[in-house]
Protein backbone atom coordinates (compact mmCIF):
# COMPACT_ATOMS: atom_id res chain seq x y z
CA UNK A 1 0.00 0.00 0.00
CA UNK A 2 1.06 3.58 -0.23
CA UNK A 3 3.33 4.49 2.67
CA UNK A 4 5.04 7.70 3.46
CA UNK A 5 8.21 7.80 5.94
CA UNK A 6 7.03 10.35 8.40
CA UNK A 7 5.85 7.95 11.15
CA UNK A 8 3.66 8.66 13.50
CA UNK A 9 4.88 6.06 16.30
CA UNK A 10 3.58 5.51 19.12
CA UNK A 11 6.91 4.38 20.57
CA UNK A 12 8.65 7.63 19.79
CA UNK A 13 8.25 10.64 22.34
CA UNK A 14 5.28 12.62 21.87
CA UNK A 15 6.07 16.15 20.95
CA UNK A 16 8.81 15.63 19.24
CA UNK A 17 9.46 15.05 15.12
CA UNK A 18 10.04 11.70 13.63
CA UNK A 19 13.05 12.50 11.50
CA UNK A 20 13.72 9.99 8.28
CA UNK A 21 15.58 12.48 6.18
CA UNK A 22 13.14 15.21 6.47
CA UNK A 23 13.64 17.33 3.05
CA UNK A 24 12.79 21.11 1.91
CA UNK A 25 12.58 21.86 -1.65
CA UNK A 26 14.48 25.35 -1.99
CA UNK A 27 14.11 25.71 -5.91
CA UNK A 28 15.66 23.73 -8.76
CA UNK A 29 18.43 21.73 -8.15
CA UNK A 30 18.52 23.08 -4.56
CA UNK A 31 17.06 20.29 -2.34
CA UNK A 32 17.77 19.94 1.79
CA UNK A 33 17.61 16.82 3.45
CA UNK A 34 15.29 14.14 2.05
CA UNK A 35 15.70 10.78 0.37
CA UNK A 36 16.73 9.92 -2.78
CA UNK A 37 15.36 6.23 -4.26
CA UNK A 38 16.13 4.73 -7.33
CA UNK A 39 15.22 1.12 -8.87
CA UNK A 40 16.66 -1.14 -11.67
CA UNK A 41 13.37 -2.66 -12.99
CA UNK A 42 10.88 -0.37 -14.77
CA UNK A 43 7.38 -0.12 -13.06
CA UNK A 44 8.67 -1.44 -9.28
CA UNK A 45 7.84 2.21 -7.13
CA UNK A 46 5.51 4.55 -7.44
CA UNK A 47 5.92 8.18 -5.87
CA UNK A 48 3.54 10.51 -5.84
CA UNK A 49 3.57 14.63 -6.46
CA UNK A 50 1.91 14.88 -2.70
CA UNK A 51 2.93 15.69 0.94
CA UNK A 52 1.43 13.82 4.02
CA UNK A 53 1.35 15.93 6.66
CA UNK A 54 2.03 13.24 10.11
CA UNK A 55 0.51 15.73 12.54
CA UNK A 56 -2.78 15.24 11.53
CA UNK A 57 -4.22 12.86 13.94
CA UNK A 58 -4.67 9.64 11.79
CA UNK A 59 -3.91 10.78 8.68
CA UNK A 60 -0.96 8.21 8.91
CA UNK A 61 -0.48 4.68 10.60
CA UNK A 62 2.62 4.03 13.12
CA UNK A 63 3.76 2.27 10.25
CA UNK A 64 3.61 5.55 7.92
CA UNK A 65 0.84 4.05 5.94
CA UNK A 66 -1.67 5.94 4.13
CA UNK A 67 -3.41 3.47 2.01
CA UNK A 68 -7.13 5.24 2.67
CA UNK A 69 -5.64 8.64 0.78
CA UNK A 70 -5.11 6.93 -2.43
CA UNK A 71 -8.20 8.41 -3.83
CA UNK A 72 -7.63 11.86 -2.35
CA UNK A 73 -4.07 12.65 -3.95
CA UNK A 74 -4.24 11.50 -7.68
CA UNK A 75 -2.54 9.34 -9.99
CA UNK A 76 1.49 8.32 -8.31
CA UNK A 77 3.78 8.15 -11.29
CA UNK A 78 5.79 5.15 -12.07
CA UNK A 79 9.85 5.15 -11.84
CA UNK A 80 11.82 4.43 -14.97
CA UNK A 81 14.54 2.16 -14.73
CA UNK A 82 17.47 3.74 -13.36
CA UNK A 83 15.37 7.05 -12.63
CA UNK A 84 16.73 8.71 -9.54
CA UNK A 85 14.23 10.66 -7.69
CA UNK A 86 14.66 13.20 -4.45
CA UNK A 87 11.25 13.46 -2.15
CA UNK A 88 10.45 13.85 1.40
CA UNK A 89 9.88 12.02 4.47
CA UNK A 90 5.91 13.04 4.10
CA UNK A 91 5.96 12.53 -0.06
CA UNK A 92 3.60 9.25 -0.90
CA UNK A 93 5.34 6.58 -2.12
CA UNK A 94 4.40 2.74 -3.03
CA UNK A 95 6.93 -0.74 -3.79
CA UNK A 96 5.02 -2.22 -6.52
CA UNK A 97 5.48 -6.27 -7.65
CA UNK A 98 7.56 -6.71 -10.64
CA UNK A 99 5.75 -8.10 -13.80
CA UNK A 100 8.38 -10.62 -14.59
CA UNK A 101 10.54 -12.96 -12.14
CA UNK A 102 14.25 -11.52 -11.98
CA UNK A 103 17.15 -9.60 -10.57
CA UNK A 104 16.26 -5.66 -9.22
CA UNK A 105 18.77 -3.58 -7.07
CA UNK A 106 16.82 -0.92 -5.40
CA UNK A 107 18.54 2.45 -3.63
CA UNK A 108 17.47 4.53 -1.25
CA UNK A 109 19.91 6.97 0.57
CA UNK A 110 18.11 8.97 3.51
CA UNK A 111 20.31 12.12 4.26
CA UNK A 112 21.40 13.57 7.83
CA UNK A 113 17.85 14.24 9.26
CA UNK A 114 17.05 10.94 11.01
CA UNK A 115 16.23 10.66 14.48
CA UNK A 116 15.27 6.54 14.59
CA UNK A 117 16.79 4.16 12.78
CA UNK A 118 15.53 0.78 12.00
CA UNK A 119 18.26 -1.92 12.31
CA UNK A 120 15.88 -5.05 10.55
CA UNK A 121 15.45 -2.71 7.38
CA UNK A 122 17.98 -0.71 6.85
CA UNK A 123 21.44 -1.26 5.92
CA UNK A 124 24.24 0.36 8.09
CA UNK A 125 27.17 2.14 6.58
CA UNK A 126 30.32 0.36 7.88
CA UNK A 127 32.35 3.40 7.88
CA UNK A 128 29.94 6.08 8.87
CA UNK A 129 28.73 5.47 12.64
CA UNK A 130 24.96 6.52 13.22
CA UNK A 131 25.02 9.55 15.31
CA UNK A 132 24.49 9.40 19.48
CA UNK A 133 21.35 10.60 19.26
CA UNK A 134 19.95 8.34 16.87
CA UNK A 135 17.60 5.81 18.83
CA UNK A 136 18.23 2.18 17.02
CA UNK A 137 15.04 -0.25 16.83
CA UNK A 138 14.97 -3.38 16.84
CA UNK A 139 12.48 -5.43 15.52
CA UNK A 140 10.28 -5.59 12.16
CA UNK A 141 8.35 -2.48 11.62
């Protein structure tokens, strides 16, 4: 389903921001923060030209889903192969199954702004440390 990475978690302090990259669109090629995702296979991740905004009471699942405003924000677009995109932690995006059985690589760097870090789905650097004030979870999301 569509899922956006601004969380709201119940597990996380209440108050406070649920960082996963974060991003601010200054103008063109001017981008702060955010995530950029990219896929090998044609047709695998849809992202659409939306933000979710987590404060809204319900608007989002502790999960970041947001399946139930599918019909609300409009057709996603499909990634290209090899199509590098930039969005935000509160931008819509979907994994969708590939047609055909095979090989995909799929990328997705989230930049500075993170303040929890998954440790069952993401993969850690080996020679960048998270920082100290980065709380790890365990556990599947």
């Amino acid at each position: 389903g569509i899922f956006s990475d601004s969380a709201n978690v119940s597990s996380f302090t209440p108050g406070v921001e649920h960082g996963w990259g974060m991003g601010i669109f200054w103008g063109p090629d001017n981008y702060e923060g955010g995530i950029f995702m990219a896929s090998s296979v044609a047709g695998t991740s849809e992202v659409w030209d939306a933000l979710v905004d987590s404060r809204v009471p319900g608007i989002v699942d502790h999960h970041g889903g947001c399946e139930h405003l599918r019909d609300l924000i409009g057709q996603g677009m499909k990634l290209e192969s090899g199509e590098l995109i930039w969005m935000t932690d509160c931008t819509p995006h979907e994994a969708l199954p590939q047609k055909e059985s095979g090989h995909r690589q799929f990328l997705r760097v989230v930049t500075p702004c993170v303040s929890h870090w998954y440790a069952d789905h993401s993969t850690e650097n080996p020679k960048v440390p998270l920082p100290f004030d980065v709380t790890v979870i365990q556990g599947s999301k």
